[in-house]
Protein backbone atom coordinates (compact mmCIF):
# COMPACT_ATOMS: atom_id res chain seq x y z
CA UNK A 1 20.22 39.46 58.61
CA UNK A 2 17.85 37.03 56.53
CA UNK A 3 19.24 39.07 53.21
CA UNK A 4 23.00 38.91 54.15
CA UNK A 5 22.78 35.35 54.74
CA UNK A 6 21.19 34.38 51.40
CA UNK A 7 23.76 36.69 49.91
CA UNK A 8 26.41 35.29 51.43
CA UNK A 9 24.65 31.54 49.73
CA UNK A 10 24.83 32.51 46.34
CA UNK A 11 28.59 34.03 46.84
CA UNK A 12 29.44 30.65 47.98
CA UNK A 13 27.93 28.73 45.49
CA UNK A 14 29.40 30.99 42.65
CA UNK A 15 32.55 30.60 44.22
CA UNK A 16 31.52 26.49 43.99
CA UNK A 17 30.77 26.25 40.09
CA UNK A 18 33.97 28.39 39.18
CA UNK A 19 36.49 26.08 41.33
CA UNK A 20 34.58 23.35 39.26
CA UNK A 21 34.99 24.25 36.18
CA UNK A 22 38.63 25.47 36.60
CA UNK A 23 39.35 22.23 37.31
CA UNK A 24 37.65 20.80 34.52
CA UNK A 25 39.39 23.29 31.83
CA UNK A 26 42.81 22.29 33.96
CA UNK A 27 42.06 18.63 33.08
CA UNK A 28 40.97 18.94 29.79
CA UNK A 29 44.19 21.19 28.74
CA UNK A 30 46.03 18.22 29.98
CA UNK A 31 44.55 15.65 28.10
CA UNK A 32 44.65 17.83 24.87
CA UNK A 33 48.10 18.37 25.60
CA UNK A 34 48.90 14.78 25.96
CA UNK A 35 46.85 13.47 22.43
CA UNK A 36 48.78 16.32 20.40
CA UNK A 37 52.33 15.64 21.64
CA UNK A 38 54.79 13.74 20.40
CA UNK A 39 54.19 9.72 20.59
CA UNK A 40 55.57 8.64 24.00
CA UNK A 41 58.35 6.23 22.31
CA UNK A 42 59.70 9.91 20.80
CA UNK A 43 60.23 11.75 24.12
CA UNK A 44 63.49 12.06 25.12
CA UNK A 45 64.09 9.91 28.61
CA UNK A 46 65.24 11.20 31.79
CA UNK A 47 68.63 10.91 33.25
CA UNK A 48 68.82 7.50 35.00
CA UNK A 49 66.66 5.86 32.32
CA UNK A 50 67.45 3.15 30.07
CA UNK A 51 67.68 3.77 26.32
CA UNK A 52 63.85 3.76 24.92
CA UNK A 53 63.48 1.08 22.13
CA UNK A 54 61.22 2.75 19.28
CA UNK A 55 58.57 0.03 18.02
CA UNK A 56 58.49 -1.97 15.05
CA UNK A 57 58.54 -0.38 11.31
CA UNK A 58 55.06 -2.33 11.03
CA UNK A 59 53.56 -0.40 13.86
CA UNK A 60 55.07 3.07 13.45
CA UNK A 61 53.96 2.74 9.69
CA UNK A 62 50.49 1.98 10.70
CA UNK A 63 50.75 5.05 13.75
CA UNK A 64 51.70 7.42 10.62
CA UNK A 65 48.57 5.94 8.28
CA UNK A 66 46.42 6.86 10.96
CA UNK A 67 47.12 9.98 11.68
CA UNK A 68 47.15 10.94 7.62
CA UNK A 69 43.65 9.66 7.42
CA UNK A 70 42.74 11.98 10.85
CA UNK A 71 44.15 14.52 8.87
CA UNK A 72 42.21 13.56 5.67
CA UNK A 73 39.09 13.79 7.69
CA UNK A 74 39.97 17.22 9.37
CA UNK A 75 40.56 18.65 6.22
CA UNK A 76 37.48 17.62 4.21
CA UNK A 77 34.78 18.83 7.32
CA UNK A 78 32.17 17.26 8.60
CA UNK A 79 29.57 16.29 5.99
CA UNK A 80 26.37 18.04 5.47
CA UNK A 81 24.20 15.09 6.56
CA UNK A 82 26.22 14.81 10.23
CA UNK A 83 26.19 18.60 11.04
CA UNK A 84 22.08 18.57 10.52
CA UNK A 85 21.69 15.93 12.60
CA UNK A 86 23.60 17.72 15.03
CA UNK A 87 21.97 20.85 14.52
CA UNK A 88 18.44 18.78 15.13
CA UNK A 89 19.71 17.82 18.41
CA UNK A 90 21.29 20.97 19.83
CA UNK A 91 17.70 22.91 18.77
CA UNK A 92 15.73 19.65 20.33
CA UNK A 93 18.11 20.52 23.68
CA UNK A 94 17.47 24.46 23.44
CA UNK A 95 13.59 24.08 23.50
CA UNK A 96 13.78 21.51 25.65
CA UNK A 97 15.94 24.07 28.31
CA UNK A 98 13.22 27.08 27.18
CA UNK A 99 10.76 25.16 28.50
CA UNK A 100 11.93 24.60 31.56
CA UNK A 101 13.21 27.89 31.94
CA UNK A 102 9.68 29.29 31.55
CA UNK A 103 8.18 26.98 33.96
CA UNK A 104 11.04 28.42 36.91
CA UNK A 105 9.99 31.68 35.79
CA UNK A 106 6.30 31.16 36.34
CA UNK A 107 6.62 28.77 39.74
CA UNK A 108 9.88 30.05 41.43
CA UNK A 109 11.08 33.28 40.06
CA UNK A 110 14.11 33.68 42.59
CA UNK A 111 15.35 29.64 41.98
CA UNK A 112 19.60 29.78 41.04
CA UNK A 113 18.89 27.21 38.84
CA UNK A 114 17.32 29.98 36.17
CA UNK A 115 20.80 31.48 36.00
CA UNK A 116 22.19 28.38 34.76
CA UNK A 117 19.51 27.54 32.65
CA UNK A 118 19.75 30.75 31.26
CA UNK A 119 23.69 30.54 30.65
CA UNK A 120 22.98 27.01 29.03
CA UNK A 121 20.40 28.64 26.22
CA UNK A 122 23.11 31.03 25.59
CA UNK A 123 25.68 28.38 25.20
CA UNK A 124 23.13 26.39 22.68
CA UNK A 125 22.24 29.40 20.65
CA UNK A 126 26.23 30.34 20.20
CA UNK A 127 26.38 26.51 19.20
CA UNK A 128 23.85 26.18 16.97
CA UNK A 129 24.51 29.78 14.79
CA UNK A 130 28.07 28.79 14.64
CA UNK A 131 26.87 24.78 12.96
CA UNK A 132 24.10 26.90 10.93
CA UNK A 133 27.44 28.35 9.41
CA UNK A 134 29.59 25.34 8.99
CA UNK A 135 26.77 23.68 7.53
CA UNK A 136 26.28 26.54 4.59
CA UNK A 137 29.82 25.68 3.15
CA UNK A 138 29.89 21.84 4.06
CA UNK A 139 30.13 19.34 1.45
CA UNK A 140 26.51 17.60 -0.42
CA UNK A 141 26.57 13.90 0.90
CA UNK A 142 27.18 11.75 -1.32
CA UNK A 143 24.61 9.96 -3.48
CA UNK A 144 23.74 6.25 -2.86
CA UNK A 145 25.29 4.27 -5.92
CA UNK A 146 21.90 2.21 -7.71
CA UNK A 147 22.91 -1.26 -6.22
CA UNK A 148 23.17 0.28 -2.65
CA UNK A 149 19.53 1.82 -3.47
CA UNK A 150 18.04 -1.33 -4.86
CA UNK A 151 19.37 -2.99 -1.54
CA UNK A 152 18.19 -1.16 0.58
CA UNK A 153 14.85 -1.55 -1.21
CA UNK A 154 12.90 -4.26 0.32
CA UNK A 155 11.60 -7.05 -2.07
CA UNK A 156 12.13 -8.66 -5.80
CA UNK A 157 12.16 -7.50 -8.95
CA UNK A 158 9.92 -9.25 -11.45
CA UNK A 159 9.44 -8.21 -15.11
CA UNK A 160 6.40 -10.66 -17.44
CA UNK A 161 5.99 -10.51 -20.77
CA UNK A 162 2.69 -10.92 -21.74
CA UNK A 163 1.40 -12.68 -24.77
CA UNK A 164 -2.51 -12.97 -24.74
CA UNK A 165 -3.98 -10.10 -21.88
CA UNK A 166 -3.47 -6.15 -22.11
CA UNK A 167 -1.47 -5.20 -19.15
CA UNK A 168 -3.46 -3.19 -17.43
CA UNK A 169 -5.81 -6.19 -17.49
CA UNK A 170 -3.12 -8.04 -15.54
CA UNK A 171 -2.08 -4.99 -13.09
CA UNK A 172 -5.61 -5.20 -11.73
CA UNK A 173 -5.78 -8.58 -10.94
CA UNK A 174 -2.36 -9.02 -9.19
CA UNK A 175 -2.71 -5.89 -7.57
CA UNK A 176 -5.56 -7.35 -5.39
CA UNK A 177 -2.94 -10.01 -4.49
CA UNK A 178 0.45 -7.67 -3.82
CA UNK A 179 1.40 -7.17 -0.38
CA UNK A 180 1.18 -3.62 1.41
CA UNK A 181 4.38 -2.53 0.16
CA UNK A 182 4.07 -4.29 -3.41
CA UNK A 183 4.29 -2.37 -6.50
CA UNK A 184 2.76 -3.14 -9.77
CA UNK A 185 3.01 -1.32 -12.45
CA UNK A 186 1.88 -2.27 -16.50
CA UNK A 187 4.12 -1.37 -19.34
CA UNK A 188 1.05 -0.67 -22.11
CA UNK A 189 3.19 0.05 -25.18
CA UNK A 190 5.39 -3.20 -24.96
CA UNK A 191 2.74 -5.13 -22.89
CA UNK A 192 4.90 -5.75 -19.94
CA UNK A 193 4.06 -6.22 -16.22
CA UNK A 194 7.02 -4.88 -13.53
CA UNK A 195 6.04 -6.59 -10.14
CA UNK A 196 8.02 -5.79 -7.09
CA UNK A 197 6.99 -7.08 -3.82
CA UNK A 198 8.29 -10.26 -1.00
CA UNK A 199 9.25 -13.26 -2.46
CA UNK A 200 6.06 -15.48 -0.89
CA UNK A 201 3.88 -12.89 -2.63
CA UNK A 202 5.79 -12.69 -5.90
CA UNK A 203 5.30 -16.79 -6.35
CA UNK A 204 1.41 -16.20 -6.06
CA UNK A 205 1.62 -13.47 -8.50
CA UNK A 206 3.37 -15.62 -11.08
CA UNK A 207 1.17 -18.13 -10.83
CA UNK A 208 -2.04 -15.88 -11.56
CA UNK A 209 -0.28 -14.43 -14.67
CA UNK A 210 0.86 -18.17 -16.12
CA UNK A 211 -3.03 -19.06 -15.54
CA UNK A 212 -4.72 -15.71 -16.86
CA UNK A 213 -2.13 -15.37 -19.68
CA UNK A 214 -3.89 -17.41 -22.09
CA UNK A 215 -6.06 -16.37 -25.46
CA UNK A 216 -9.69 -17.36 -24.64
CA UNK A 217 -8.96 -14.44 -21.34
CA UNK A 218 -10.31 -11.00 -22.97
CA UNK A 219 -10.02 -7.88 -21.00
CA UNK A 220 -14.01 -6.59 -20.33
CA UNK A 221 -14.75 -3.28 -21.77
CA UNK A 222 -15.05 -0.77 -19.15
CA UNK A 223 -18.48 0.37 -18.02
CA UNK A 224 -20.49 -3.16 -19.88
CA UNK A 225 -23.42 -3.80 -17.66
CA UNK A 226 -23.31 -6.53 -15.06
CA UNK A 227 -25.01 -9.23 -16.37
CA UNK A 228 -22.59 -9.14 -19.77
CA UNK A 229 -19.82 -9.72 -17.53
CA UNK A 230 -21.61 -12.38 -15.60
CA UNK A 231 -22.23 -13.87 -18.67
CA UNK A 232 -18.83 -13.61 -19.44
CA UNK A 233 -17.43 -15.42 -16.66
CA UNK A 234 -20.33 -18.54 -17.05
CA UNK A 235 -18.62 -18.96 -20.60
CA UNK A 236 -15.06 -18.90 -18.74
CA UNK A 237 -16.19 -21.53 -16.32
CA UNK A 238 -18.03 -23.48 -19.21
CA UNK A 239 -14.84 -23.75 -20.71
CA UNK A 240 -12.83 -24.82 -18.42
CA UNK A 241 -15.67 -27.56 -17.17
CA UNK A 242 -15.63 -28.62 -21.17
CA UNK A 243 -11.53 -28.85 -20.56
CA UNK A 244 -12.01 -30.97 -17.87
CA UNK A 245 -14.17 -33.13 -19.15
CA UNK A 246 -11.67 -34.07 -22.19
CA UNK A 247 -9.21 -34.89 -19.95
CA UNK A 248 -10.57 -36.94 -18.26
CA UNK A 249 -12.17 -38.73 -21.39
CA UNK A 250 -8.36 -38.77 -22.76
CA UNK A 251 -7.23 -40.93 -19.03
CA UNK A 252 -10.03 -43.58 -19.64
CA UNK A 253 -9.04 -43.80 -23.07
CA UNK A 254 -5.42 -44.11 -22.04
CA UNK A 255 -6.30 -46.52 -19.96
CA UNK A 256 -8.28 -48.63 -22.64
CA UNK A 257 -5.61 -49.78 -25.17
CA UNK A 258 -8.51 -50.44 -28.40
CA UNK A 259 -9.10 -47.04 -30.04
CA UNK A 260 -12.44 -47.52 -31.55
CA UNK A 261 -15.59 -48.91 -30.17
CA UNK A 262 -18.50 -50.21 -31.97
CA UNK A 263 -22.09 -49.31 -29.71
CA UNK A 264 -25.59 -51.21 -30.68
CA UNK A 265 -28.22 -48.69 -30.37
CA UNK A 266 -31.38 -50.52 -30.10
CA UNK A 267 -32.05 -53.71 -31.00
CA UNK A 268 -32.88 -53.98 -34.88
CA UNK A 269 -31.37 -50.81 -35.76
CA UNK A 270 -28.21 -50.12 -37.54
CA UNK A 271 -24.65 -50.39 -36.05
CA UNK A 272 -22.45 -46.99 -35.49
CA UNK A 273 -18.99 -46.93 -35.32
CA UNK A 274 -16.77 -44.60 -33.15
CA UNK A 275 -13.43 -44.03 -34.06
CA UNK A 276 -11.26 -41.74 -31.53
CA UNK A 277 -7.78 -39.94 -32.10
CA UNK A 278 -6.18 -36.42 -32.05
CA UNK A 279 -2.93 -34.92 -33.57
CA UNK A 280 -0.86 -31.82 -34.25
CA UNK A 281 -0.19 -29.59 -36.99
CA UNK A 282 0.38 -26.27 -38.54
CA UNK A 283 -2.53 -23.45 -39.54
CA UNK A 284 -3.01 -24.22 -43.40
CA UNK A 285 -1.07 -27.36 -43.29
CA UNK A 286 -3.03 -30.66 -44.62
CA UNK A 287 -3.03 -33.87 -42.51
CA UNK A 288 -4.28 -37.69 -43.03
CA UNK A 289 -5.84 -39.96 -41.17
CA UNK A 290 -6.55 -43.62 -41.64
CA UNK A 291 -10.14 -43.56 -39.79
CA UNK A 292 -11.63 -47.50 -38.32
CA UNK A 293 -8.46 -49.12 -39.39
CA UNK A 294 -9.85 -51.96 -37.18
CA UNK A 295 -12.64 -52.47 -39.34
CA UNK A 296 -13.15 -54.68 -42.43
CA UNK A 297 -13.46 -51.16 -43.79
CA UNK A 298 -10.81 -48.44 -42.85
CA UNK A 299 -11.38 -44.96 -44.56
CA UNK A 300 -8.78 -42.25 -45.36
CA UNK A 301 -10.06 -38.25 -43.87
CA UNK A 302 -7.74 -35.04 -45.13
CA UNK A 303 -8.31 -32.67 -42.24
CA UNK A 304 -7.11 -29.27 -43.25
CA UNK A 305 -7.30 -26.20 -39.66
CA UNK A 306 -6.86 -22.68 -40.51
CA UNK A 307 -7.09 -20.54 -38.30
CA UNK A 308 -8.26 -16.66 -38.62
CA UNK A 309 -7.88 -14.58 -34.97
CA UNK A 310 -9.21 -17.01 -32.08
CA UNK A 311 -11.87 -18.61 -35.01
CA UNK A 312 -10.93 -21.61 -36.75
CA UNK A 313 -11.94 -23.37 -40.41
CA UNK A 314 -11.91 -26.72 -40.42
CA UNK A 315 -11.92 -28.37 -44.06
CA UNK A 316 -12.54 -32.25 -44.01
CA UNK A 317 -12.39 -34.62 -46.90
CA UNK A 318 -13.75 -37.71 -46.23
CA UNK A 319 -13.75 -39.71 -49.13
CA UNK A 320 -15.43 -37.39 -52.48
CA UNK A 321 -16.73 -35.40 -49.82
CA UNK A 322 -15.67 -32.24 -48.49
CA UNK A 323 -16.91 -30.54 -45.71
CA UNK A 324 -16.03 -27.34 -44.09
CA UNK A 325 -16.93 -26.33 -40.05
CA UNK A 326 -16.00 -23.21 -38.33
CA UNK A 327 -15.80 -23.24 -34.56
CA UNK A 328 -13.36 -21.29 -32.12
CA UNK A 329 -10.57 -22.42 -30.18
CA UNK A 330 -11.12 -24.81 -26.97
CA UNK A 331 -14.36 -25.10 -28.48
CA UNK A 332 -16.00 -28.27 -29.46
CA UNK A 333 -17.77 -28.51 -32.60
CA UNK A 334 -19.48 -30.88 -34.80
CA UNK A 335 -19.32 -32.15 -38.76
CA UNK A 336 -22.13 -34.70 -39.99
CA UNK A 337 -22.90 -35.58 -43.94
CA UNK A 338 -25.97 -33.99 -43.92
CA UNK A 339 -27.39 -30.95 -41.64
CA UNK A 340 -30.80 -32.84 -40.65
CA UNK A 341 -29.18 -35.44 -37.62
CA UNK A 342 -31.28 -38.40 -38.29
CA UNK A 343 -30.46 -38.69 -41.93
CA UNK A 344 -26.85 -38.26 -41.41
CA UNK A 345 -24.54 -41.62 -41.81
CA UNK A 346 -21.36 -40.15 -40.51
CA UNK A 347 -20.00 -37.37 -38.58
CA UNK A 348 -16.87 -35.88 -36.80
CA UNK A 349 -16.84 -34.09 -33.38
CA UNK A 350 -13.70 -32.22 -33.17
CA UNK A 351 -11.72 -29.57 -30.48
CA UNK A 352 -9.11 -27.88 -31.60
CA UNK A 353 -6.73 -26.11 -29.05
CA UNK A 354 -3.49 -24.40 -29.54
CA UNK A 355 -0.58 -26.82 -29.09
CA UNK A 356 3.27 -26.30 -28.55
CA UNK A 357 4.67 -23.50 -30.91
CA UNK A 358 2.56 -21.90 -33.27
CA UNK A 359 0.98 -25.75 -33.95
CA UNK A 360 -2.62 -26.54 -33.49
CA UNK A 361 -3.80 -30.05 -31.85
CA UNK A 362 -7.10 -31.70 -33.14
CA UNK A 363 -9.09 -33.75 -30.96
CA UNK A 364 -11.92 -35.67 -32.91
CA UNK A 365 -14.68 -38.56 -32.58
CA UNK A 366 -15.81 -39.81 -35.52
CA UNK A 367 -19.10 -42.02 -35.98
CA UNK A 368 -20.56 -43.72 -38.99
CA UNK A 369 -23.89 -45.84 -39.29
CA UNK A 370 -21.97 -49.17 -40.40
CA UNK A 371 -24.98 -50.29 -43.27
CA UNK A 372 -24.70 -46.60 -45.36
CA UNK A 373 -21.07 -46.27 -44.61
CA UNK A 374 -18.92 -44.82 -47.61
């Protein structure tokens, strides 16, 4: 009796799911039916009905453009890119129902639900070979035009020129400043620097190259030992102290309108004079200047740069004289008359740095003991 009655279950609920899904395929036929007929405004009316007013040209020419572009669509398929995504989630919903059927199988072998289950895999697999199909003759996708790509790209594009550090010098410095998805890569050949990264970073980065990028900053060799390089860096930093220091010599002397000054050493010794200035001019090029023009006693000095690498010559005539003194650039240096100090009655301490262009600025101090004075 127990068996007839849980036969009699299943027949009922078999009988359940088809009356279900007739209805379903009833509904759907009707709905199909209804999308491809004839617009409504084209059926004829019944009898008793008033005359049916078609709509506007606007509207019925807009109805027929989209229904050419439907059929535009049908006939071109279903790109490649949609029918794998599909195809991802129809296997994603076939494992996912294999699972489950294999747990029913293990926990409750007689459960209707492993019927269903199993009808669904079926459906899934029939589903999937038949996309598998589509998708061997289905259009490529198309490819992303550049300016879509560099969109979709996060970040700027930067591109430096350098003038006075290799490249690869300059790739590993910014690099330790880029952000995690930054990109730097050097250009050795041209000496160029490509930089792509967020626009916060790339400002930081541009300011690191404009201070690096200058010609006293010389890539270290590879493998030197440690203390070369240390050394190397206390001669950067002694630089830049020295710069310092001549600026701020240049603001007090701004700020002092004489341009000489006369000092006493001692008393009973001999005066010196200190005469300050600077200028600008070309490698090679000879230049004049009219030295303690304050004095009862003004002197004429040919200065004469020329410069060979990151060395310079500098050639000085001061009156029959002529002296020459080699130094390097942002360096200072010193001329005096004679090489022993004390016996010396004038002298020029000079800088010479690279100016605007390919011209050369002179900084000097010059000093005379007044008595032996030419």
């Amino acid at each position: 009796m127990k068996l007839r009655f849980c036969k009699e279950g299943k027949t009922m609920r078999r009988l359940s799911v088809t009356l279900i899904i007739s209805a379903l395929l009833l509904i759907a036929f009707g709905v199909s039916t209804a999308l491809s007929g004839e617009p409504e405004y084209m059926k004829p009316k019944a009898k008793g009905e008033g005359i049916r007013k078609p709509p506007p040209e606007h509207v019925r020419g807009r109805i027929e453009e989209i229904r050419k572009r439907i059929e535009e669509i049908k006939a071109k398929g279903r790109p490649r890119t949609d029918l794998e995504g599909r195809l991802r989630e129809l296997q994603d919903q076939l494992a996912e129902t294999e699972r489950r059927l294999d747990e029913l199988k293990r926990e409750n072998p007689d459960s209707p639900e492993i019927e269903r289950l199993e009808r669904r895999a079926d459906e899934l697999r029939d589903e999937i070979r038949k996309l598998e199909e589509m998708a061997k003759h289905a259009p490529p996708p198309p490819e992303m035009p550049p300016i879509e790509e560099a969109v979709r790209m996060k970040g700027e594009l930067r591109i430096f020129k350098l003038e006075h550090i290799p490249a690869r010098y300059a790739a590993d410095i910014v690099g330790e400043f880029k952000s995690r998805m930054g990109k730097v890569v050097p250009v050795e050949p041209i000496n160029l620097l490509i930089v792509r990264d967020l626009p916060e970073y790339l400002a930081d980065i541009e300011e690191i190259i404009h201070r690096i990028d200058v010609p006293e900053l010389k890539r270290p060799v590879r493998g030197q030992p440690p203390e070369r390089r240390l050394r190397m860096r206390e001669r950067i930093k002694r630089g830049r102290a020295e710069g310092r220091e001549i600026e701020r010599g240049r603001e007090r002397q701004v700020e002092r309108p004489e341009r000489e000054k006369v000092e006493r050493e001692t008393p009973g010794k001999h005066k010196r004079q200190i005469f300050r200035g600077e200028f600008n001019v070309k490698p090679g090029e000879r230049h004049t200047e009219r030295l303690f023009v304050n004095t009862d006693r003004p002197v004429s000095v040919t200065f004469q740069p020329v410069l060979k690498d990151d060395e310079v010559e500098l050639r000085i005539k001061w009156g029959d004289r002529e002296l020459t003194g080699r130094s390097k650039l942002n360096r200072p240096a010193e001329i005096m008359a004679h090489p022993d100090p004390r016996r010396a009655d004038w002298g020029i301490k000079y800088e010479i740095i690279q100016a605007e262009g390919d011209r050369l600025k002179v900084k000097y101090q010059a000093w005379r003991i007044s008595p032996r004075s030419p």
